[in-house]
N, C-alpha and C. Protein backbone atom coordinates (compact mmCIF):
# COMPACT_ATOMS: atom_id res chain seq x y z
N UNK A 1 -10.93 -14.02 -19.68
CA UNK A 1 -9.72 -13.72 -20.43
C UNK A 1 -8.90 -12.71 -19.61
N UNK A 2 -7.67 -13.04 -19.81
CA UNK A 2 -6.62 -12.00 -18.83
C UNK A 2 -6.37 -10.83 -19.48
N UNK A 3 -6.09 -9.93 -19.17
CA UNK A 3 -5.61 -8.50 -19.45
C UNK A 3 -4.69 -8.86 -20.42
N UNK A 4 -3.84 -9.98 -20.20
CA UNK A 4 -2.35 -10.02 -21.18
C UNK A 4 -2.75 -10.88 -22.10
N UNK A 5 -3.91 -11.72 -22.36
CA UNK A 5 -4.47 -12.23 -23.49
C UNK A 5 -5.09 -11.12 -24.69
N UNK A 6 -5.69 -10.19 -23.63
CA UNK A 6 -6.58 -8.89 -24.20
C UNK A 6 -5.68 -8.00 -25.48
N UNK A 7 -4.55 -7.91 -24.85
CA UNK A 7 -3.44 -7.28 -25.29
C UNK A 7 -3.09 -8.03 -26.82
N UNK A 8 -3.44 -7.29 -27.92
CA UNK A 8 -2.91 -7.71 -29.21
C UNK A 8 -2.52 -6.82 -30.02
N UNK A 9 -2.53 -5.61 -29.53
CA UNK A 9 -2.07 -4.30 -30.74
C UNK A 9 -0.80 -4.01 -30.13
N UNK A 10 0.01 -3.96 -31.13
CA UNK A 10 1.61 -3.49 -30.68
C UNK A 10 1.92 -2.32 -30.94
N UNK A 11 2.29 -1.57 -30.42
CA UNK A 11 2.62 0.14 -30.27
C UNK A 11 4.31 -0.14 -30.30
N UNK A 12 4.98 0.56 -31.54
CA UNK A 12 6.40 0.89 -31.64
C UNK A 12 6.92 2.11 -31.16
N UNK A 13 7.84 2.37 -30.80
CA UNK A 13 8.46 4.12 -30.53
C UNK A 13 9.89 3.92 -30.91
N UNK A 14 11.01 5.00 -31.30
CA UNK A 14 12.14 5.30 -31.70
C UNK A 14 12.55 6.48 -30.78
N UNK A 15 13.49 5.98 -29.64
CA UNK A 15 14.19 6.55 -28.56
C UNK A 15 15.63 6.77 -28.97
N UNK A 16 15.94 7.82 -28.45
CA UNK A 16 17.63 8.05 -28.65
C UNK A 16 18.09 7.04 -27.12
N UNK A 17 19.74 6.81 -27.53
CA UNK A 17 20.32 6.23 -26.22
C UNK A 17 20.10 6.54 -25.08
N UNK A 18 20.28 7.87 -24.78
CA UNK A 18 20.08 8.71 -23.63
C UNK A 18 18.61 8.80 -23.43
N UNK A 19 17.50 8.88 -24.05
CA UNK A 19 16.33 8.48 -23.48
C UNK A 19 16.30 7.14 -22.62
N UNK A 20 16.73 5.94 -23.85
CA UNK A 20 16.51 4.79 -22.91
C UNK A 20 17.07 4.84 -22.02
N UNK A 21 18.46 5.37 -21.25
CA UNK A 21 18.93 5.36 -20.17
C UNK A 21 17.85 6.03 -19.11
N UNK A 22 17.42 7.21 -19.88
CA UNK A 22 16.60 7.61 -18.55
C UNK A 22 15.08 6.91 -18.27
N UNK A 23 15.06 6.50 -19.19
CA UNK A 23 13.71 5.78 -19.21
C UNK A 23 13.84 3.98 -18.09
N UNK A 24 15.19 3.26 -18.47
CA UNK A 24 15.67 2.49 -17.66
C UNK A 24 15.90 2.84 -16.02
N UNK A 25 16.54 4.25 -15.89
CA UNK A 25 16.94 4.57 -14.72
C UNK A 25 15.84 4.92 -14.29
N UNK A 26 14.28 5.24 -14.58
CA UNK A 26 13.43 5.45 -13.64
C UNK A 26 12.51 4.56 -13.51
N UNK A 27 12.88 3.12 -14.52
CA UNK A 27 12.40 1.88 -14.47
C UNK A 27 12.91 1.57 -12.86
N UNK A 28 14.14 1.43 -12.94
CA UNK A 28 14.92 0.60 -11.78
C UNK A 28 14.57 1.72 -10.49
N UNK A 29 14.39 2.94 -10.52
CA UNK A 29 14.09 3.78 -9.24
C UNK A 29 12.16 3.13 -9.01
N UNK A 30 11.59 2.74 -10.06
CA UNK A 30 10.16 2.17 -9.06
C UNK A 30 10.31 0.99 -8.75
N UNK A 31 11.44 -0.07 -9.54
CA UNK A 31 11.52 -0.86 -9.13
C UNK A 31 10.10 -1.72 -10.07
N UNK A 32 10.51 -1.30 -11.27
CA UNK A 32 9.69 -2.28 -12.17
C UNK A 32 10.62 -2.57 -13.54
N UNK A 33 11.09 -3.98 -13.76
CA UNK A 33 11.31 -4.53 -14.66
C UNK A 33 11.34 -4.71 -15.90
N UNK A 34 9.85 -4.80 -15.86
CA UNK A 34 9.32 -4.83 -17.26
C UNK A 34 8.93 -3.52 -18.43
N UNK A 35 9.93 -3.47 -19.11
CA UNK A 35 9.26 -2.21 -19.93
C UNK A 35 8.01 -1.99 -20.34
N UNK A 36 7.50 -2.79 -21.13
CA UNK A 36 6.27 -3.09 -21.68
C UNK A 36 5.29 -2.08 -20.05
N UNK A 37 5.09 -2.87 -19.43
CA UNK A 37 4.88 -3.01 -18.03
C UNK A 37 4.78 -1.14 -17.54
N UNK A 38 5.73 -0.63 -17.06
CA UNK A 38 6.44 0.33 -16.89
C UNK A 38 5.51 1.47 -18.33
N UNK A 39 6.22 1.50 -19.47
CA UNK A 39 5.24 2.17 -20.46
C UNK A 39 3.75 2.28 -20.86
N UNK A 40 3.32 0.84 -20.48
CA UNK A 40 2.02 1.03 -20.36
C UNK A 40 1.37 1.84 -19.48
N UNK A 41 1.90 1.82 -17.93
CA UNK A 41 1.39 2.44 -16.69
C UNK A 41 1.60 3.87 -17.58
N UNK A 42 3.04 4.63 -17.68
CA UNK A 42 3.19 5.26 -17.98
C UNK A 42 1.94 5.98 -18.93
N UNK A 43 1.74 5.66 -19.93
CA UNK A 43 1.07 5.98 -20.96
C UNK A 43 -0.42 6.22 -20.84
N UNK A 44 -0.94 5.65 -19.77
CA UNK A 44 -2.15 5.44 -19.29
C UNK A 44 -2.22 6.29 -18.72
N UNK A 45 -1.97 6.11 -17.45
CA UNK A 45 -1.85 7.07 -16.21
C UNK A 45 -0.99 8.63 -16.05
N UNK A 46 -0.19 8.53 -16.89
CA UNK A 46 -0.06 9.75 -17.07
C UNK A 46 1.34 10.16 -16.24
N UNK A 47 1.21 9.15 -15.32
CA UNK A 47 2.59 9.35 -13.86
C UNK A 47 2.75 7.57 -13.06
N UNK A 48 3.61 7.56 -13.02
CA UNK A 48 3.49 6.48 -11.80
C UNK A 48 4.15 6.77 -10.50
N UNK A 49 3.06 6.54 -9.40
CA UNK A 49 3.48 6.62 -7.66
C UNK A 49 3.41 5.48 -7.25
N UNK A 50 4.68 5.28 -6.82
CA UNK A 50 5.30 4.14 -6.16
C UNK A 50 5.66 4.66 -4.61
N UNK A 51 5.16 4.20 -3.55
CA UNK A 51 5.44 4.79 -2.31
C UNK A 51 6.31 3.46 -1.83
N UNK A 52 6.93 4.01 -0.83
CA UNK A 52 7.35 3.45 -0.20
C UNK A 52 7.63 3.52 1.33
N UNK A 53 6.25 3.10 2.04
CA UNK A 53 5.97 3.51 3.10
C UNK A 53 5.57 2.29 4.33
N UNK A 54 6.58 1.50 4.51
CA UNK A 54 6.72 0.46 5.64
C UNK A 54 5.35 0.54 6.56
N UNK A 55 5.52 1.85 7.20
CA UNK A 55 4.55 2.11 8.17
C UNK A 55 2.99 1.87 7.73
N UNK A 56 2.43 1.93 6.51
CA UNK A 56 1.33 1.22 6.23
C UNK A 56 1.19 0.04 6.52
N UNK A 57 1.92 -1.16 5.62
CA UNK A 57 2.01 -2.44 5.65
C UNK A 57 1.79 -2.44 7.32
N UNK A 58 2.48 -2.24 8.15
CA UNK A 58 2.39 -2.00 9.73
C UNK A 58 0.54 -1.65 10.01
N UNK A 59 0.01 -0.66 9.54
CA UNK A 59 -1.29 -0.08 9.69
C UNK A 59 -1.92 -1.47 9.66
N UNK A 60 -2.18 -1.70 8.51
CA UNK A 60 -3.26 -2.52 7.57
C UNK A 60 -2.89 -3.89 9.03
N UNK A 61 -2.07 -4.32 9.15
CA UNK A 61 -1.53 -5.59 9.68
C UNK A 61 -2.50 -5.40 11.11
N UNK A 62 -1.73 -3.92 11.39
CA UNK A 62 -2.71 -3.69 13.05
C UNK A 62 -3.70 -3.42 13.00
N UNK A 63 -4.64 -3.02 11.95
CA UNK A 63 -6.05 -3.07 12.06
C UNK A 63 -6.59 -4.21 11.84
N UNK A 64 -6.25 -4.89 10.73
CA UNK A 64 -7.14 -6.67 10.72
C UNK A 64 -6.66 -7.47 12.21
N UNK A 65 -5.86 -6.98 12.96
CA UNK A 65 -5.42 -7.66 14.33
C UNK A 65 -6.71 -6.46 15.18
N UNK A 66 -6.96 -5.53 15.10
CA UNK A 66 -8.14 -4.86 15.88
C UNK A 66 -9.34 -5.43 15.94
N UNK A 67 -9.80 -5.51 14.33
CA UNK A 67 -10.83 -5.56 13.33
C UNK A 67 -11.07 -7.31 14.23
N UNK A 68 -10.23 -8.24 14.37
CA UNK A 68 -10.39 -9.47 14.91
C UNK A 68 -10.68 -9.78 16.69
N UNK A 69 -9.86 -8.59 17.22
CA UNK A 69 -9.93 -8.51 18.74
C UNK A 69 -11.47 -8.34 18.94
N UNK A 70 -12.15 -7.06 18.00
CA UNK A 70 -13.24 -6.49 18.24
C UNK A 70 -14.34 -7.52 18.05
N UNK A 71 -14.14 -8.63 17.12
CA UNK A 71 -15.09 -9.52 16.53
C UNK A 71 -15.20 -10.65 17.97
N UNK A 72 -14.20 -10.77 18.46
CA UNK A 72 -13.86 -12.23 19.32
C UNK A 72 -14.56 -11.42 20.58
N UNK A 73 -14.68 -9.97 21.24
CA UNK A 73 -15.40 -9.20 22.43
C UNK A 73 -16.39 -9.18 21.69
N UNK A 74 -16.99 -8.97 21.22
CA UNK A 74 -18.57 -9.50 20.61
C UNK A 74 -19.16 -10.60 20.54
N UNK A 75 -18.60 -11.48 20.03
CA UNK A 75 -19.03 -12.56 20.57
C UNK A 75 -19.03 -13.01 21.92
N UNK A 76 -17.93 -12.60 22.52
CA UNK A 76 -18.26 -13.35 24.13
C UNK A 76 -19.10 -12.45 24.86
N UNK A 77 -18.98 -11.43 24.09
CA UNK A 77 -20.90 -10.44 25.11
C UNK A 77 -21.77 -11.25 24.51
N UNK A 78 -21.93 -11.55 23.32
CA UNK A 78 -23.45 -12.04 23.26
C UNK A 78 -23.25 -13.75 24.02
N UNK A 79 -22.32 -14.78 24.24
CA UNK A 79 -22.11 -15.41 24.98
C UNK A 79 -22.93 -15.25 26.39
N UNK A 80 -21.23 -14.70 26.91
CA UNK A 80 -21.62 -14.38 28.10
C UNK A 80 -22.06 -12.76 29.48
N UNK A 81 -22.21 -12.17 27.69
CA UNK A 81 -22.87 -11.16 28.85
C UNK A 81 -21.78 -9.93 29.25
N UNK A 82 -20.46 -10.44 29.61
CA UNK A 82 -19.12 -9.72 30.38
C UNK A 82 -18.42 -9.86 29.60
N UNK A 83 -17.25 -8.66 29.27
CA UNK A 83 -15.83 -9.05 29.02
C UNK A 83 -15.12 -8.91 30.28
N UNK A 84 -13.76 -9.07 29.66
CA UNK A 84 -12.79 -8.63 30.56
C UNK A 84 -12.58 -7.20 30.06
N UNK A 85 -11.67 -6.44 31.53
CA UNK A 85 -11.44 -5.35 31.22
C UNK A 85 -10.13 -5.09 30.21
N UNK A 86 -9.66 -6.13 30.55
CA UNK A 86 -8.17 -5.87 30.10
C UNK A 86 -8.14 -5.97 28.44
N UNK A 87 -9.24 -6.40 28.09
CA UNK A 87 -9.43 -7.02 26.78
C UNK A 87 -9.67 -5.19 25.98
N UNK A 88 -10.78 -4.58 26.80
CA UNK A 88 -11.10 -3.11 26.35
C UNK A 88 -9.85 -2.29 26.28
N UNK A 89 -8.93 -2.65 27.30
CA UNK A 89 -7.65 -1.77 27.43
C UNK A 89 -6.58 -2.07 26.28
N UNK A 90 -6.51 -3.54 25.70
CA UNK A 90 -5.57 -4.20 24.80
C UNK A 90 -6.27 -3.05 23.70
N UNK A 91 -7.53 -3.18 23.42
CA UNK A 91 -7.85 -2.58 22.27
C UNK A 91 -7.43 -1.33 21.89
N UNK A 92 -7.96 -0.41 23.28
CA UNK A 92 -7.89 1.15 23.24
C UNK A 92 -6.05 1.50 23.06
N UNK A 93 -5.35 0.29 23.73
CA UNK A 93 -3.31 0.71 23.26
C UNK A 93 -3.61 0.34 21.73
N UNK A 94 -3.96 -0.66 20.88
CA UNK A 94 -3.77 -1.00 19.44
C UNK A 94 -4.54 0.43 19.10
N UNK A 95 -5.60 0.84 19.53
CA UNK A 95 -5.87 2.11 18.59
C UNK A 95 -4.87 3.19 18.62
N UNK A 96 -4.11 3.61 19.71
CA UNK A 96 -2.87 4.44 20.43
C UNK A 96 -1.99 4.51 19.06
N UNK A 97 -1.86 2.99 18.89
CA UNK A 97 -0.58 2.55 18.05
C UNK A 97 -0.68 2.99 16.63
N UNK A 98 -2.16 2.32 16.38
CA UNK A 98 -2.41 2.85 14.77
C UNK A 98 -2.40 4.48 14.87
N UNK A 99 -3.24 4.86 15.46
CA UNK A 99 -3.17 6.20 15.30
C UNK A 99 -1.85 6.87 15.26
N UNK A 100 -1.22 6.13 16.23
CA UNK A 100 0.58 6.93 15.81
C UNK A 100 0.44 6.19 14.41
N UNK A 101 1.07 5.34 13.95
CA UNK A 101 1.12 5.03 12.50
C UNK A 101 1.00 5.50 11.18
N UNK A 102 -0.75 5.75 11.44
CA UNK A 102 -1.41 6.99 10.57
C UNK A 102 -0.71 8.15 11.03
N UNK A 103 -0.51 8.72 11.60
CA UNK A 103 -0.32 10.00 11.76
C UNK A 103 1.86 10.32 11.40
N UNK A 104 2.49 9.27 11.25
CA UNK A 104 3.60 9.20 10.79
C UNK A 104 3.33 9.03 9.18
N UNK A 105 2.40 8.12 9.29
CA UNK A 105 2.42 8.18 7.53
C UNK A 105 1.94 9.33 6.74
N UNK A 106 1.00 9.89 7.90
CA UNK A 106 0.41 11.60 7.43
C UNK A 106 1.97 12.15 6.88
N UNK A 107 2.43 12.24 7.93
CA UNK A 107 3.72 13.39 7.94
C UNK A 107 4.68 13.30 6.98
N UNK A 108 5.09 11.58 6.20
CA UNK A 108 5.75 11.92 5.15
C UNK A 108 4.93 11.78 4.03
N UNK A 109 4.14 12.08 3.47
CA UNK A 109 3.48 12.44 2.52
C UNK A 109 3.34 13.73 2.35
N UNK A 110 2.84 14.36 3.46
CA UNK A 110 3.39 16.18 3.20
C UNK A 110 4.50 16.48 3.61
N UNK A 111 5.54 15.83 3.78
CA UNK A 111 6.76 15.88 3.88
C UNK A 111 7.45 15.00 3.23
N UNK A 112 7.53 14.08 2.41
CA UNK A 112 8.79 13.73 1.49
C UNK A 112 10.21 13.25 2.16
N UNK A 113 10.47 14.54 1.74
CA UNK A 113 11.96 14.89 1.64
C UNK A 113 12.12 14.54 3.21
N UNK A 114 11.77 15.08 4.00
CA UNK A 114 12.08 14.71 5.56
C UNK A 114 11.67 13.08 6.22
């Protein structure tokens, strides 16, 4: 059964105008739609964090591209014994890269505003 089948008790509230505006306007700043949706998180959780941080999506992408380089030089050692060198060097720049990555995504998280 789905979460939204689960769902059968209805919870009412009585907002002034100017609530719902602000309650809408920080709908549309996470970029969620659905009230229901939106109030529930709310209500639960206490806060909602919505990041918006490109440079992850980037991370995650370049590590399952590592995570795969590393799998394919393992196998051809147990193959044949040798890699190439250049194959160790491709790897050690993708770690270069993530590590810049991570370390940009460090910086706006304790930095924000900048």
């Amino acid at each position: 059964m789905s979460p939204k089948e689960k769902r059968n008790i209805h919870i009412s509230l009585k907002i002034t105008p100017e609530e719902a505006q602000i309650i809408h306007a920080k709908m549309e700043k996470a970029g969620i739609h659905n009230l229901s949706a939106y109030l529930r998180m709310m209500a639960l959780n206490g806060f909602l964090l919505k990041l918006n941080l490109p440079e992850l999506y980037q991370a995650v992408r370049l590590l399952g591209k590592l995570s795969s380089n590393v799998n394919q030089i393992a196998r051809r050692l147990n193959e044949r014994g040798s890699i190439y060198e250049s194959e160790i060097d491709d790897i050690k720049d993708q770690q270069r890269e993530l590590r810049s990555i991570l370390q940009q995504i460090l910086m706006r998280l304790n930095h924000p505003s900048g």
